[in-house]
Every structure is written in C-alpha cells, then in structure tokens.
Protein backbone atom coordinates (compact mmCIF):
# COMPACT_ATOMS: atom_id res chain seq x y z
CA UNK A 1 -3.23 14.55 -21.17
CA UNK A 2 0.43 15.51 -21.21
CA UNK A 3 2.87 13.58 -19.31
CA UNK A 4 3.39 16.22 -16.61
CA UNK A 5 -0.63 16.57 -15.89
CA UNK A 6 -0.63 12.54 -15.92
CA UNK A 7 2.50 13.00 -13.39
CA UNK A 8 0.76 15.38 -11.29
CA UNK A 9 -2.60 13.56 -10.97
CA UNK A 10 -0.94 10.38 -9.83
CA UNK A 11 1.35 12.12 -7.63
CA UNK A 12 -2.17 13.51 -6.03
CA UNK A 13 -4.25 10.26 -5.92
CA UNK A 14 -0.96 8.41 -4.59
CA UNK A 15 -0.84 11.10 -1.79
CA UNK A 16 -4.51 10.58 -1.24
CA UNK A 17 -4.48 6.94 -0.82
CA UNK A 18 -1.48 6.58 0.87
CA UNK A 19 -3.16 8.19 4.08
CA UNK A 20 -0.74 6.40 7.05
CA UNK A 21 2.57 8.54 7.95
CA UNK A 22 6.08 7.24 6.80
CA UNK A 23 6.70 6.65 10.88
CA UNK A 24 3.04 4.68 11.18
CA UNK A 25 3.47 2.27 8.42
CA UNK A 26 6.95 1.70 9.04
CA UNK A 27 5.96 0.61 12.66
CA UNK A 28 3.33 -1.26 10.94
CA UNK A 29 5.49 -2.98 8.81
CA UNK A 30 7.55 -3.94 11.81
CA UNK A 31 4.57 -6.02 13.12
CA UNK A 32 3.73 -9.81 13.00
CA UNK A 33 0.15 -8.86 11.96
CA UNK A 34 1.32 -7.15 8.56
CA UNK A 35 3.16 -10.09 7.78
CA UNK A 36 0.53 -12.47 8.38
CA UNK A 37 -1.51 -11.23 5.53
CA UNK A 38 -1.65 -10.83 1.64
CA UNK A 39 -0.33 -13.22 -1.38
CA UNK A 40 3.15 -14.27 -1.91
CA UNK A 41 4.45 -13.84 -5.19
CA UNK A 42 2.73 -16.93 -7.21
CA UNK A 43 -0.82 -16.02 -5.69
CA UNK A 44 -0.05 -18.63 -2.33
CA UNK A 45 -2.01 -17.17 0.51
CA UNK A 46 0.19 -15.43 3.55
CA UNK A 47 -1.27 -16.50 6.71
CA UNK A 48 1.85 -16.44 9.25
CA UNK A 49 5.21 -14.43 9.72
CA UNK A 50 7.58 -17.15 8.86
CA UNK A 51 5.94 -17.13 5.00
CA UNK A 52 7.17 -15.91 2.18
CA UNK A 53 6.75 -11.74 2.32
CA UNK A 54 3.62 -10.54 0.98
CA UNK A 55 3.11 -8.80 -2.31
CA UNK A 56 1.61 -5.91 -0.02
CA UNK A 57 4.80 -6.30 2.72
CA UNK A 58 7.02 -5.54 -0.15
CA UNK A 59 5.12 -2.66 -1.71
CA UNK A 60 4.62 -0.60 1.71
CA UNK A 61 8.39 -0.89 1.52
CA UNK A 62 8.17 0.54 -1.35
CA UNK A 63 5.90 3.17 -0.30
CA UNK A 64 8.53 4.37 2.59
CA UNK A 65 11.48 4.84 -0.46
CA UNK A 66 8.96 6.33 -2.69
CA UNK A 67 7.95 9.15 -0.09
CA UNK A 68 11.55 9.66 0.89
CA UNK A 69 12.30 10.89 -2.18
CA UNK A 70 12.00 14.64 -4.03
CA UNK A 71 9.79 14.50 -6.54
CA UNK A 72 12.31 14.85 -9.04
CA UNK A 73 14.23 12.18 -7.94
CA UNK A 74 11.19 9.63 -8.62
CA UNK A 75 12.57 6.86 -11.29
CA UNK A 76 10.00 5.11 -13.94
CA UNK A 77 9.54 2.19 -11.51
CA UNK A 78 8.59 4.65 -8.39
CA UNK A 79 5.82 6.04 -10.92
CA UNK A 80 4.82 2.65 -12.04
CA UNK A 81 4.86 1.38 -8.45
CA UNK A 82 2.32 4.50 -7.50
CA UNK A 83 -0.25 3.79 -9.73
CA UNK A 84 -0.27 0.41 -8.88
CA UNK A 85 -0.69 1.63 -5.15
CA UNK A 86 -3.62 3.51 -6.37
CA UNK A 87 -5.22 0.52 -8.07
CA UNK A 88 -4.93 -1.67 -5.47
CA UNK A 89 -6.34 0.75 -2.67
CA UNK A 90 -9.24 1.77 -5.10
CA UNK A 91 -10.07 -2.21 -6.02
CA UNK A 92 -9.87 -3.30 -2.36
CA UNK A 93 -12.24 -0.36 -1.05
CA UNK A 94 -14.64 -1.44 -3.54
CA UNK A 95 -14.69 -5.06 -1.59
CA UNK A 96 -15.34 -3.72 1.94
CA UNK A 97 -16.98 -5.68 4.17
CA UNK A 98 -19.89 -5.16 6.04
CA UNK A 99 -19.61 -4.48 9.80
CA UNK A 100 -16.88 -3.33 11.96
CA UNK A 101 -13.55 -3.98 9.83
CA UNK A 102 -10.97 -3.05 12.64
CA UNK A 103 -9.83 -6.53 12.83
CA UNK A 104 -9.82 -7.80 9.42
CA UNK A 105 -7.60 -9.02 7.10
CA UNK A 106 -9.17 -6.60 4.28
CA UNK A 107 -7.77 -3.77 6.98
CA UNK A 108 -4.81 -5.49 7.10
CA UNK A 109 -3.90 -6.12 3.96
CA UNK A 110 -4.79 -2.14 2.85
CA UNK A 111 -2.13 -1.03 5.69
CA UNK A 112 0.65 -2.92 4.18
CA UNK A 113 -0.40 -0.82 0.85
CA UNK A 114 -0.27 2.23 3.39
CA UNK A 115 -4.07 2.91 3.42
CA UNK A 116 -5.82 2.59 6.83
CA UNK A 117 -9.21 2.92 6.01
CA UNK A 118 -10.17 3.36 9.71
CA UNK A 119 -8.33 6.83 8.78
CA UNK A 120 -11.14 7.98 6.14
C-alpha cells in the first residue's frame, strides 16, 4: 500500500472512530467525570480530578488540534497520534461490558479518546 492509500485509510477509520463533535468532546473534556478516569503516564490509575491528567485527557486534546487542522497541514505526530486513536477505540470496544454501559468508566474512558459508544 502506498503511503497516500495508507494516509487515506487512517484518515477514514480516524473519522469513523472519532464519532463525538469537536464542540461535544471539548465540553466533555471540560468535565470532572473525564478527568476522573484513565491511566496517568506510568500506568497509575486516575480516579479523581486533582490526579495527574489521563493518558486519554491528553489525547482528546489532541483529537480537538488534530481535527482543526487541513489535511495538509497534519504533521508526522498528528498521523501517529490517529492511529493510535484508532487502536485504542478498536481494543477497548473489544472489552465491552455486558449490560447498560451509560455510566461506566469503559464509556468514560472511550469519550476522552472521542468515541461515545452510546453514539453507534
């Protein structure tokens, strides 16, 4: 596969996993609840605000740069940082749990990656 085709399938898959607006998870972001969830860097769990920011916190940050740009514009790291968004949403789906997941840290922890899977 050339480097354009592998450029334009992950630009695709990112779009498709990434399924909450720029204005959604940037209010989500903003809450208490997205920062009360996920590993800190150095695999400690996050289980309150006043931690260390997530892994997850830090890459739906990412997210929000990474859709404000043209596609042109999109650096080495933005491409790297996209398929690691797709990895992650594609590994966590594969662990959902049974029952109503509303209210769940699994649900939680997808939104900071900008995946609401309450939107599938």
């Amino acid at each position: 596969m050339t480097e354009a085709a592998d450029r334009k399938e992950t630009l695709a898959e990112f779009r498709r996993v990434v399924n909450m607006t720029p204005a959604k998870l940037r209010h989500w972001l903003e809450s208490e609840e997205s920062r009360s969830v996920g590993m800190a860097p150095g695999g400690k769990k996050v289980t309150g605000p006043e931690q260390h920011e997530s892994v997850g916190h830090h890459m739906g940050e990412r997210i929000l740069a990474i859709k404000a740009r043209k596609q042109d514009e999109l650096t080495e790291a933005d491409w790297a940082d996209m398929r690691k968004v797709i990895g992650y949403v594609h590994r966590h789906m594969a662990q959902r749990p049974k029952g109503d997941v509303r209210d769940t840290r699994w649900r939680r922890s997808l939104m900071n990656w900008g995946h609401d899977p309450l939107e599938d």
